[in-house]
N, C-alpha and C. Protein backbone atom coordinates (compact mmCIF):
# COMPACT_ATOMS: atom_id res chain seq x y z
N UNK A 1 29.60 66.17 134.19
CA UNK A 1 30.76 66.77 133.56
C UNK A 1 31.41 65.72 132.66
N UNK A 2 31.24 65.90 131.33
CA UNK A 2 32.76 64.94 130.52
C UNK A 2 33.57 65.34 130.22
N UNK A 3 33.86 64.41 130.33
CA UNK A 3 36.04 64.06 130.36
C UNK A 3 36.13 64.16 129.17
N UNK A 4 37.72 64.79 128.90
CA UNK A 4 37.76 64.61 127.47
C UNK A 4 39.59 64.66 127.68
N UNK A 5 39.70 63.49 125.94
CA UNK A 5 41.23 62.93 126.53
C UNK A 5 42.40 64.12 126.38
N UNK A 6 43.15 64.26 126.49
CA UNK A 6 44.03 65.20 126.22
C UNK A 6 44.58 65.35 124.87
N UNK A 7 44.64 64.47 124.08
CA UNK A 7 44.89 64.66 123.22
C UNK A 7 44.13 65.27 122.03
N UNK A 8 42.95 65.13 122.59
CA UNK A 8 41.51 65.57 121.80
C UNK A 8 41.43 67.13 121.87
N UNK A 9 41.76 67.32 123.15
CA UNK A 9 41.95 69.00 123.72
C UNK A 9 42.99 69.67 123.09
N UNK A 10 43.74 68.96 122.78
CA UNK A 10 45.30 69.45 122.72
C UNK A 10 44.86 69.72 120.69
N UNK A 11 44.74 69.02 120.18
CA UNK A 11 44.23 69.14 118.72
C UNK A 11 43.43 70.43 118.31
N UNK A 12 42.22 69.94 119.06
CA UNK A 12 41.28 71.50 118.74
C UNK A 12 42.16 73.21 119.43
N UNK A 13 43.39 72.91 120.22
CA UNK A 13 44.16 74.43 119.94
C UNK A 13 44.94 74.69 119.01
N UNK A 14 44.63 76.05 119.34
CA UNK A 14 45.23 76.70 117.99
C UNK A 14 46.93 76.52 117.86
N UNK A 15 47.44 76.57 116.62
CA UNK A 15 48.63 75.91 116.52
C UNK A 15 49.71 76.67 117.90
N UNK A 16 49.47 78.16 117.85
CA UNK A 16 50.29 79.07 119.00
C UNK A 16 50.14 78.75 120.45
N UNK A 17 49.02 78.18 120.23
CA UNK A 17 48.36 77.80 121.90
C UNK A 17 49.40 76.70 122.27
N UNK A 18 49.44 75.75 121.06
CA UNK A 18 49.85 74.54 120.95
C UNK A 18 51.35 74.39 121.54
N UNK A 19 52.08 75.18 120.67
CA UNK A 19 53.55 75.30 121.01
C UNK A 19 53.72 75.77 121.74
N UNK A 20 53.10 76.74 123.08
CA UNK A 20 53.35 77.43 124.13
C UNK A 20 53.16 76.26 124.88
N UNK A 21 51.79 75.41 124.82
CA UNK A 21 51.54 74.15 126.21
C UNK A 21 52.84 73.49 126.18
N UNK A 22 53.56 72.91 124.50
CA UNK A 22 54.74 72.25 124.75
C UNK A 22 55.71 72.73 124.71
N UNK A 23 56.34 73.71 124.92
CA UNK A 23 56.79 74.15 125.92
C UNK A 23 57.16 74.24 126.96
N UNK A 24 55.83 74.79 127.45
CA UNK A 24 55.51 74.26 129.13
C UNK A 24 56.09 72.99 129.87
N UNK A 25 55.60 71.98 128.78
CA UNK A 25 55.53 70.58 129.21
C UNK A 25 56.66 70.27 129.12
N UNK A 26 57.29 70.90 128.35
CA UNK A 26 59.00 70.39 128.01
C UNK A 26 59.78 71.18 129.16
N UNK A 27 59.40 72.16 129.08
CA UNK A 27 60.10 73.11 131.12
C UNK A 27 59.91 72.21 132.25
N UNK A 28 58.79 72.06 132.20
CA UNK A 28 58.09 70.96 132.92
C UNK A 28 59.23 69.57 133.05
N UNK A 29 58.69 68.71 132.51
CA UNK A 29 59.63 67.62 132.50
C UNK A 29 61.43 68.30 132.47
N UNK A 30 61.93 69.00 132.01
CA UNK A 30 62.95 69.13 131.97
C UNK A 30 63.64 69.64 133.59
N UNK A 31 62.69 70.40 134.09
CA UNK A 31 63.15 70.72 135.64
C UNK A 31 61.93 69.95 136.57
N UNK A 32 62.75 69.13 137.90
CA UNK A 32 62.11 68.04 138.40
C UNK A 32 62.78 67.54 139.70
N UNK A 33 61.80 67.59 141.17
CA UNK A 33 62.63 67.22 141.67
C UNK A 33 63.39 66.02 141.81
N UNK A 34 64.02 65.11 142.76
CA UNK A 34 64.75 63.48 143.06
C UNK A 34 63.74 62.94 142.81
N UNK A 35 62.72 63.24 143.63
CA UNK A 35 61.40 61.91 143.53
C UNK A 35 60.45 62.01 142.27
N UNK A 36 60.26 63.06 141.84
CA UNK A 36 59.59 63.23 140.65
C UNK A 36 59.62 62.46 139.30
N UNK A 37 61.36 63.02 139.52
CA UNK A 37 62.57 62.31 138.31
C UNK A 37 62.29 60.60 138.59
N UNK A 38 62.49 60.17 139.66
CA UNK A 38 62.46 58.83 139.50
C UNK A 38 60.97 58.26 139.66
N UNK A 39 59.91 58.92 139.92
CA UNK A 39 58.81 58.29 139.33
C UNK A 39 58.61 58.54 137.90
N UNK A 40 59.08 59.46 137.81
CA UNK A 40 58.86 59.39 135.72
C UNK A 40 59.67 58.69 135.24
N UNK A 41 60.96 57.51 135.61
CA UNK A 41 61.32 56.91 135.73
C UNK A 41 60.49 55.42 135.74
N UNK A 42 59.65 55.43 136.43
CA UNK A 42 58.63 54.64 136.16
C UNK A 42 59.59 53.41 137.61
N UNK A 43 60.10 53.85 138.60
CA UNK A 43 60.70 53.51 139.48
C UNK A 43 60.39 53.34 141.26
N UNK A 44 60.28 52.69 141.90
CA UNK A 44 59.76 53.00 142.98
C UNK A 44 61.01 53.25 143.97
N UNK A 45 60.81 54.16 145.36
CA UNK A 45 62.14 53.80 146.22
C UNK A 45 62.89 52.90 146.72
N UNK A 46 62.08 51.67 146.40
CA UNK A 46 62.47 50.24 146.95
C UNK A 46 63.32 49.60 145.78
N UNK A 47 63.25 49.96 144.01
CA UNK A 47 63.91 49.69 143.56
C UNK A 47 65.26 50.28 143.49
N UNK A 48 64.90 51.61 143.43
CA UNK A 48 65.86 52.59 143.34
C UNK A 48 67.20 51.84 144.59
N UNK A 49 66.68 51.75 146.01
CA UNK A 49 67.24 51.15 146.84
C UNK A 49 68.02 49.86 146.62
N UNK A 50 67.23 49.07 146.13
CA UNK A 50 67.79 47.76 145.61
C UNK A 50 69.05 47.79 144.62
N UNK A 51 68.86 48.75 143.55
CA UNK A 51 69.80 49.22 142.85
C UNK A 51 71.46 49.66 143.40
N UNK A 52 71.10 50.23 144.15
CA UNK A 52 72.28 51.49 145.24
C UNK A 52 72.70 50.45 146.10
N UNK A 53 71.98 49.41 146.82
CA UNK A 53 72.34 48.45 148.36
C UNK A 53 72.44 48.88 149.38
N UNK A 54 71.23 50.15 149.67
CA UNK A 54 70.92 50.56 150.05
C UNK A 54 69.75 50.44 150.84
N UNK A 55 69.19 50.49 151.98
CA UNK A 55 68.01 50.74 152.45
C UNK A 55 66.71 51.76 151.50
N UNK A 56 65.53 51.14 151.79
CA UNK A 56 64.50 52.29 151.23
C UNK A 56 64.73 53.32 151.65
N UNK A 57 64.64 53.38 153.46
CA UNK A 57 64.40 54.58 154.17
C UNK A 57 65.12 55.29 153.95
N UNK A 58 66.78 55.29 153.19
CA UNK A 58 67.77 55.75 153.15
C UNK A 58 67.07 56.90 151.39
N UNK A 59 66.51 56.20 150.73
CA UNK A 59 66.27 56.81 149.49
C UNK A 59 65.21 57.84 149.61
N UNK A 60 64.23 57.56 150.60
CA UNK A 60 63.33 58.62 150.78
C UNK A 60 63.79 59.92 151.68
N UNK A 61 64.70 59.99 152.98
CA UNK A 61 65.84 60.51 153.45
C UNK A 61 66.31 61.73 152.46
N UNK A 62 67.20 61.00 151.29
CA UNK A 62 68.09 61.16 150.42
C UNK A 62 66.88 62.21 149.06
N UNK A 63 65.77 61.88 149.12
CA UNK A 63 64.85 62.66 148.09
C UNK A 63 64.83 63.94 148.48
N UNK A 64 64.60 63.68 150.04
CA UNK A 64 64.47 65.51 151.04
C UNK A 64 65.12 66.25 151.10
N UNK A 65 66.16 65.55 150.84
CA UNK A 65 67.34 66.75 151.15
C UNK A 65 67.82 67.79 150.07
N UNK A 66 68.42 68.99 150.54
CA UNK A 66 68.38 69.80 149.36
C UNK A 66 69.92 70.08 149.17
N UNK A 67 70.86 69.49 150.23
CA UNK A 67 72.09 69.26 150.24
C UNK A 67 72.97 67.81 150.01
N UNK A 68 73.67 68.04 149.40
CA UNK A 68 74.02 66.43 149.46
C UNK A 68 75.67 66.50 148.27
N UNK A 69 76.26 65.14 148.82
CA UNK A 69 77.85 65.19 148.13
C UNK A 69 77.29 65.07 146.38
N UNK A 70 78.09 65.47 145.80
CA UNK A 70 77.93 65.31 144.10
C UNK A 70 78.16 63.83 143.97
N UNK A 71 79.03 62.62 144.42
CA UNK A 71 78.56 61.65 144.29
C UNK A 71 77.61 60.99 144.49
N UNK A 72 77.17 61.06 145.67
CA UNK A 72 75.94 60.38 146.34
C UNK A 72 74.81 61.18 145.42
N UNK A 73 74.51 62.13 145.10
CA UNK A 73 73.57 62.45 143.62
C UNK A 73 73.99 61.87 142.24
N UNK A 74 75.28 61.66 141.90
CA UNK A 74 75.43 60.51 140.49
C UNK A 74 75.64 59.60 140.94
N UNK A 75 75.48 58.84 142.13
CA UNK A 75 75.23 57.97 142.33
C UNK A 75 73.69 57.15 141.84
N UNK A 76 72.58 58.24 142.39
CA UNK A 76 71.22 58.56 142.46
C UNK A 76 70.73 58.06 140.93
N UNK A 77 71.40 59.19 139.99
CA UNK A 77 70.78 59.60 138.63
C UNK A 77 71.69 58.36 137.82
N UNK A 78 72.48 57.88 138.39
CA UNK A 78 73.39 56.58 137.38
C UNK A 78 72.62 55.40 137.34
N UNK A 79 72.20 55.19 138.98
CA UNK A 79 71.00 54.41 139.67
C UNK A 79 69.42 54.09 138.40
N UNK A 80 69.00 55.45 138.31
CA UNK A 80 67.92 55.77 137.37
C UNK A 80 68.46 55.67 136.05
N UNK A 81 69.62 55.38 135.58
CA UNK A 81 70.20 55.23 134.13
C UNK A 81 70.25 56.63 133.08
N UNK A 82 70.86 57.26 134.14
CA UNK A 82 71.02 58.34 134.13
C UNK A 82 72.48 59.21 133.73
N UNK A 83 72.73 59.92 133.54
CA UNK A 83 74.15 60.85 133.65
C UNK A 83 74.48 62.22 134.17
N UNK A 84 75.25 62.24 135.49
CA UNK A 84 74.70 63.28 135.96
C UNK A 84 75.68 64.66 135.04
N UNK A 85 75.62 65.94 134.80
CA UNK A 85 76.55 66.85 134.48
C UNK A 85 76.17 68.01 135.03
N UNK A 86 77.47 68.76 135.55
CA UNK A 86 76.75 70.09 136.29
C UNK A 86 77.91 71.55 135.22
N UNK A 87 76.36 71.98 135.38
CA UNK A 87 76.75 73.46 134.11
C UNK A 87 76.23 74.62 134.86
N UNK A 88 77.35 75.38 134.71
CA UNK A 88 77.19 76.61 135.41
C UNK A 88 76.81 77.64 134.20
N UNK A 89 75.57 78.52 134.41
CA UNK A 89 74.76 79.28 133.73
C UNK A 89 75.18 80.98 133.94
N UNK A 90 75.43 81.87 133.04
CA UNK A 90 76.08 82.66 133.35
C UNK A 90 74.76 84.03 131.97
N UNK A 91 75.03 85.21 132.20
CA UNK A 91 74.04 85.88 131.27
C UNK A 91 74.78 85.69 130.21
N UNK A 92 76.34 85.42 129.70
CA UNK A 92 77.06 85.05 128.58
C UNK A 92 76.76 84.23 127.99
N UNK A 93 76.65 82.84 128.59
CA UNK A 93 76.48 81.73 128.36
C UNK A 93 76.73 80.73 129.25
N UNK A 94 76.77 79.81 129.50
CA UNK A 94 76.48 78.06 130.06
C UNK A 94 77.97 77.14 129.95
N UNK A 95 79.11 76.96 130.93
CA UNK A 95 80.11 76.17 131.28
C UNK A 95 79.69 74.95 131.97
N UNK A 96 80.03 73.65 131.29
CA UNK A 96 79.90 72.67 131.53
C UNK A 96 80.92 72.29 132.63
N UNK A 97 80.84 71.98 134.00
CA UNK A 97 82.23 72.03 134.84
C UNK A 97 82.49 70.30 134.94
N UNK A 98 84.08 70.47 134.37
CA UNK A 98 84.04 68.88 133.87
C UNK A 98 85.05 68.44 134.90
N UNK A 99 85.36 68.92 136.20
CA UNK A 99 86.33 68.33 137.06
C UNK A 99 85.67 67.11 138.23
N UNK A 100 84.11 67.01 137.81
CA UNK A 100 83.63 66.16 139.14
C UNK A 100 83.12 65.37 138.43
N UNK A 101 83.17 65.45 137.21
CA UNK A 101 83.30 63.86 136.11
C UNK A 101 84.48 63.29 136.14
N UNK A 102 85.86 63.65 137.19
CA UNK A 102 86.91 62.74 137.64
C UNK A 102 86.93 62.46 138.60
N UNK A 103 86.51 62.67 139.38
CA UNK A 103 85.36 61.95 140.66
C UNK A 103 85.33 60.56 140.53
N UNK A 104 85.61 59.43 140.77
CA UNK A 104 85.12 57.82 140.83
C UNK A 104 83.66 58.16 141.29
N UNK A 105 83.06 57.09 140.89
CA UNK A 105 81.56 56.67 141.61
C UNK A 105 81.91 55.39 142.51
């Protein structure tokens, strides 16, 4: 079987094909979970940890969970050089809720 690079693949589609994969890829990267985000980050938990003064075990813990305070998550994503903002999505349109950006970290 040969391999062939992606970019080689990605060329020979057709231009419609094209803009649907990126797309994808842009949905893709754009929604992601804790650990995902910070390996595309190019980050490991031990740095991430080091960062915070934190324990590792505490960061891998902290990836699982699907609950957690809004600081201790911009804590996370500030960590990764990040900014966190939370927008509430509505069939109208999209409110940016700007009261837990007065929140201290």
């Amino acid at each position: 079987m040969k391999t062939h690079k992606w970019s080689e693949l990605r060329d020979k589609m057709p231009p419609e094909t094209r803009a649907e994969v990126d797309e994808q890829i842009q949905k893709t990267i754009a929604e992601m979970p804790l650990n995902e985000l910070r390996n595309a980050r190019g980050l490991s938990q031990k740095m991430l940890a080091e960062a915070l003064h934190i324990q590792q075990p505490a960061i891998a813990k902290m990836e699982k969970r699907t609950d957690m305070y809004i600081s201790t998550l911009r804590s996370h994503i500030e960590a990764m050089g990040g900014e966190l903002e939370i927008t509430a999505r509505f069939p109208d349109g999209a409110v940016k809720i700007t009261n837990f950006s007065l929140i201290e970290s």
